[in-house]
N, C-alpha and C. Protein backbone atom coordinates (compact mmCIF):
# COMPACT_ATOMS: atom_id res chain seq x y z
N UNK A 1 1.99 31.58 23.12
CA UNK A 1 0.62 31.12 22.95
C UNK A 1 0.57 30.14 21.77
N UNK A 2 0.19 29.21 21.99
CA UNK A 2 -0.18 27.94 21.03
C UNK A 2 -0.82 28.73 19.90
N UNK A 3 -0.79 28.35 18.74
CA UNK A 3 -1.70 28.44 17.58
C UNK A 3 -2.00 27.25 16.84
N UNK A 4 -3.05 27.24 16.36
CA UNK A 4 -3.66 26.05 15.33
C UNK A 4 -3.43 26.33 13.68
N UNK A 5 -3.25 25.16 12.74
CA UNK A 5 -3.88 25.33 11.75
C UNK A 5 -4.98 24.29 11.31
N UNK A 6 -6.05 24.48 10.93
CA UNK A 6 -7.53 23.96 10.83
C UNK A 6 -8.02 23.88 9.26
N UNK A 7 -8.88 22.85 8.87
CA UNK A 7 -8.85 22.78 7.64
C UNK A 7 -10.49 22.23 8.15
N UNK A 8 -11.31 22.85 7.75
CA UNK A 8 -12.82 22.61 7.84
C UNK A 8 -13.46 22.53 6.71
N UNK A 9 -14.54 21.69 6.51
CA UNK A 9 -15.31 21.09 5.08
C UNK A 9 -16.47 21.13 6.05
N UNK A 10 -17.52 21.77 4.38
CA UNK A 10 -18.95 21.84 4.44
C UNK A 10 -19.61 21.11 3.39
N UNK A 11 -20.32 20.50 3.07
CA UNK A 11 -21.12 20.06 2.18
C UNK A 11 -22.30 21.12 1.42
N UNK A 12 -22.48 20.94 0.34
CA UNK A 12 -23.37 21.83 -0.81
C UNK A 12 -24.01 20.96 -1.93
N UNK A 13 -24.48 21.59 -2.41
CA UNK A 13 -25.23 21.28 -3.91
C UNK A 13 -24.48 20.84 -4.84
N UNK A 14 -23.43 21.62 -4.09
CA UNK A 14 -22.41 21.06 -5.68
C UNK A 14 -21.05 19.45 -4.98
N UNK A 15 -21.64 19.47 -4.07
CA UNK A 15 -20.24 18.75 -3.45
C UNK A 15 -19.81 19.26 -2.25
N UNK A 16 -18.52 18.88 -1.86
CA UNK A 16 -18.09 19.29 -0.50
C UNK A 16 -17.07 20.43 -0.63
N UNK A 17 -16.93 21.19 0.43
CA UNK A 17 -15.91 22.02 0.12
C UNK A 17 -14.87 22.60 1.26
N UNK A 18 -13.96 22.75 1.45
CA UNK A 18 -12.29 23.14 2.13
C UNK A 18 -12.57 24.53 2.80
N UNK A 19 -11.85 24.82 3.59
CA UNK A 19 -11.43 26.12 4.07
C UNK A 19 -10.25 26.26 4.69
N UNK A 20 -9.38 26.50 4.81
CA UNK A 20 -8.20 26.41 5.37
C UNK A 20 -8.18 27.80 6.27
N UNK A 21 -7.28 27.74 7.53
CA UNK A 21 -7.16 29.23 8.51
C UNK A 21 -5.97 28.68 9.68
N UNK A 22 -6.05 29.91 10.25
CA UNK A 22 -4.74 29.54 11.24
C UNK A 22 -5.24 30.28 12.55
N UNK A 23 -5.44 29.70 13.63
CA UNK A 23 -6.61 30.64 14.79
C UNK A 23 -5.89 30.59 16.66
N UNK A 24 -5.81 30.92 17.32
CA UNK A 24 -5.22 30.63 18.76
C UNK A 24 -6.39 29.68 19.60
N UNK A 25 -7.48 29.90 19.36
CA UNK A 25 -8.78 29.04 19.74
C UNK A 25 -9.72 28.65 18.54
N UNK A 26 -9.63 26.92 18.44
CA UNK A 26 -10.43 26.53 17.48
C UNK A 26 -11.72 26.61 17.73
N UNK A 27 -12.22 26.40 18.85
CA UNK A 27 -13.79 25.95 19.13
C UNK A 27 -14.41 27.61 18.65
N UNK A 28 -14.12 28.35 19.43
CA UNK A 28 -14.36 30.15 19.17
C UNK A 28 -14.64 30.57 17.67
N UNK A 29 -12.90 29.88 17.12
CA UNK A 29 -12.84 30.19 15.67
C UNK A 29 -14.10 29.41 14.50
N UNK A 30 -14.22 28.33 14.98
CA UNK A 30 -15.50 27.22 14.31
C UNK A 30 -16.69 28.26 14.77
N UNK A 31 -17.26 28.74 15.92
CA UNK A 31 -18.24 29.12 16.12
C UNK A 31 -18.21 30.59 15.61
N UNK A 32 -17.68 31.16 15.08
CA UNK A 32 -17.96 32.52 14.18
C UNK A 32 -18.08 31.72 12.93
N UNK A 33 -17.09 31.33 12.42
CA UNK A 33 -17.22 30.74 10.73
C UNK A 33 -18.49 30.25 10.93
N UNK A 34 -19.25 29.45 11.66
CA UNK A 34 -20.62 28.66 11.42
C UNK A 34 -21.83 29.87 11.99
N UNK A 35 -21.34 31.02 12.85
CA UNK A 35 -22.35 31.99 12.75
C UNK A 35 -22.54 33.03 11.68
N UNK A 36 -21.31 33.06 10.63
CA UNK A 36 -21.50 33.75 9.68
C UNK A 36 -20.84 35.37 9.89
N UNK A 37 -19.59 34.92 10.94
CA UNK A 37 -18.87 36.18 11.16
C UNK A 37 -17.37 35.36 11.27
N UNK A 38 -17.26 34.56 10.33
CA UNK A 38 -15.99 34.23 9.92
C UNK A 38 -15.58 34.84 8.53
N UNK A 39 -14.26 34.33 7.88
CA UNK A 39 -13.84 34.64 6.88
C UNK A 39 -15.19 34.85 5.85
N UNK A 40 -15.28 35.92 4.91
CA UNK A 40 -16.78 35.92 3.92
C UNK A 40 -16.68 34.87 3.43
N UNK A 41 -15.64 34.31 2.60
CA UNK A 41 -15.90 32.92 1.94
C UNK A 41 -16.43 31.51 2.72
N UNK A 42 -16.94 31.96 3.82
CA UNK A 42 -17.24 30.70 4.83
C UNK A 42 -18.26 31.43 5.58
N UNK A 43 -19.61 31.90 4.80
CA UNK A 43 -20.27 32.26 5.37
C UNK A 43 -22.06 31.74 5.03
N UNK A 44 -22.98 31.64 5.53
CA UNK A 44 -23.57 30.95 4.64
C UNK A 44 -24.01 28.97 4.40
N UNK A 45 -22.48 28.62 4.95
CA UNK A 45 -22.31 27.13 5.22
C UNK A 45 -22.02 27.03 6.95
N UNK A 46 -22.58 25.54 6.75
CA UNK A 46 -22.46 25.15 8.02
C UNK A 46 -21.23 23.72 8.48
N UNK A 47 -19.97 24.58 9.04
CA UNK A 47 -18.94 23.60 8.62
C UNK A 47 -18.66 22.95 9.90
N UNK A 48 -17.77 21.68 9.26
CA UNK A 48 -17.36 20.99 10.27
C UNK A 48 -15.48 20.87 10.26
N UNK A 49 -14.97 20.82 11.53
CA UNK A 49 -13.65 20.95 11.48
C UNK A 49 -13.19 19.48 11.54
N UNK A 50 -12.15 19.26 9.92
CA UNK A 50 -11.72 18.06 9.59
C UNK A 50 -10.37 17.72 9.88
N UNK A 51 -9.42 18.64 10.25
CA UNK A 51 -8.22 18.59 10.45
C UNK A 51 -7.24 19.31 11.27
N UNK A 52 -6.61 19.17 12.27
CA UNK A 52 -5.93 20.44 12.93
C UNK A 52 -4.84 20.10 13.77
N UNK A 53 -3.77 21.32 13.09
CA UNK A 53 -2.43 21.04 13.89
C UNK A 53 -2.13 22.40 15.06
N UNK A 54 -1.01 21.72 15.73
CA UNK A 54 -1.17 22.70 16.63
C UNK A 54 0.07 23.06 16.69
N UNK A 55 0.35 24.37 16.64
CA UNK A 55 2.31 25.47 16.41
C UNK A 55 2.86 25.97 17.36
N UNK A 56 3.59 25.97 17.99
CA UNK A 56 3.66 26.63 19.57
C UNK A 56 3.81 27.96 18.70
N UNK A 57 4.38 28.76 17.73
CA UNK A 57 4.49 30.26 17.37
C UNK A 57 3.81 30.50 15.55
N UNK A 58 2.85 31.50 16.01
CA UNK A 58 1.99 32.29 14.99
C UNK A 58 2.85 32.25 14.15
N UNK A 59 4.01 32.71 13.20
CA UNK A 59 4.72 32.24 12.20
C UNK A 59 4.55 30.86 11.31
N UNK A 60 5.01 29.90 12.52
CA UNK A 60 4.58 28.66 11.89
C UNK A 60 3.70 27.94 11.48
N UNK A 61 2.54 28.56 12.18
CA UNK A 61 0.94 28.64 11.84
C UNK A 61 0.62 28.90 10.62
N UNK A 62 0.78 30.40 10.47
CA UNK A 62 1.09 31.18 9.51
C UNK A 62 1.96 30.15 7.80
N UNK A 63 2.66 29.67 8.04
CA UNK A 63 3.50 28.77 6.99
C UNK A 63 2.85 28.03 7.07
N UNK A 64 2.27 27.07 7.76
CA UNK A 64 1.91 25.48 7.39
C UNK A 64 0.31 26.18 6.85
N UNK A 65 -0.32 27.13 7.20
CA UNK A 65 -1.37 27.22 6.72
C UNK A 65 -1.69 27.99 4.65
N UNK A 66 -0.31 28.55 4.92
CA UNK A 66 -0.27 29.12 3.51
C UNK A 66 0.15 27.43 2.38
N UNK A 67 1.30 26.57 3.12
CA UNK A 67 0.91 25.29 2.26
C UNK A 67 0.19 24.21 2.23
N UNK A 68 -0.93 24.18 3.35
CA UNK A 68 -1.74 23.39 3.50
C UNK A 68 -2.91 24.35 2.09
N UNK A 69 -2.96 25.30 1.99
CA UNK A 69 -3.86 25.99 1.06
C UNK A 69 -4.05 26.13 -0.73
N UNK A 70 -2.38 25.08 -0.31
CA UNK A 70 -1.72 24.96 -2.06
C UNK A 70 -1.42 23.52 -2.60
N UNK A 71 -2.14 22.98 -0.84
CA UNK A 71 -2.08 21.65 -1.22
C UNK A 71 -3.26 20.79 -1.47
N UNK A 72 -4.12 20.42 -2.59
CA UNK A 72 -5.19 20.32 -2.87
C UNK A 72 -5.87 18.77 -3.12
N UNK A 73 -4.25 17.93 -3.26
CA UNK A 73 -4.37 16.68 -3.35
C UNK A 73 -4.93 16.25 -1.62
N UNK A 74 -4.39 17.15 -0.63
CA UNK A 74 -4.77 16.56 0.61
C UNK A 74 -6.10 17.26 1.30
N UNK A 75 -6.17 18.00 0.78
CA UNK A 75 -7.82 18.65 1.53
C UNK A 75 -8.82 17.87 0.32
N UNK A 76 -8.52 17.28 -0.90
CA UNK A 76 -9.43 16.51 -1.43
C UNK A 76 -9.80 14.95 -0.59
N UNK A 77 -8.21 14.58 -0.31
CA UNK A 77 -8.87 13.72 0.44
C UNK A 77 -9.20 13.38 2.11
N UNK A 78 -9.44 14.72 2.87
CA UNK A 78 -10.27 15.27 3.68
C UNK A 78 -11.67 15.38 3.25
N UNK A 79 -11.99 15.83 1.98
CA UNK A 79 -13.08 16.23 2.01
C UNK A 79 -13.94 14.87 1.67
N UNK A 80 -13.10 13.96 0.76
CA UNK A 80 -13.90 12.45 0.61
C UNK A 80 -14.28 12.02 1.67
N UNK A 81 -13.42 12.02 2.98
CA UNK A 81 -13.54 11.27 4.12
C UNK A 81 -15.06 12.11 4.64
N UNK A 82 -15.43 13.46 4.66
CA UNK A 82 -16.46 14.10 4.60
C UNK A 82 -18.06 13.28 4.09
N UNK A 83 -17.57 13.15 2.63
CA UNK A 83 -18.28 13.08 1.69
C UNK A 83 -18.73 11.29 2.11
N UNK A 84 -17.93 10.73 2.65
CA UNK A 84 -18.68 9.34 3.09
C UNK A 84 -19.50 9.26 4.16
């Protein structure tokens, strides 16, 4: 089974902001996070999905999503592209 990793930005008061996750269905996975039965830290906002790769095995999902989460120079400039 295919897996994704997804990097979604919401806009706020204070600026824009990241979420990083790793899901088998994105559209499903976007529509809990934006009903407020996603991850708690993504609850509350109303996000949009800015980025997404696709893994043929949950492992690798799993990895690219733990360094996409440590990588901050590149979800900043995701989130500019947002922010315009």
């Amino acid at each position: 089974m295919a897996c994704f990793v997804y990097v979604l930005g919401s806009r706020d008061g204070a600026g824009v902001r990241t979420y990083v996750g790793w899901t088998t269905d994105l559209d499903a996975r976007l529509g809990k996070h934006n009903a407020g039965t996603g991850a708690r830290s993504t609850r509350g906002r109303t996000w949009a999905l800015l980025y997404a790769e696709r893994y043929p095995a949950r492992a690798e999902a799993m990895s690219r999503e733990w360094h996409l989460k440590r990588d901050r120079r590149f979800r900043k400039a995701l989130a500019a592209a947002l922010d315009e």
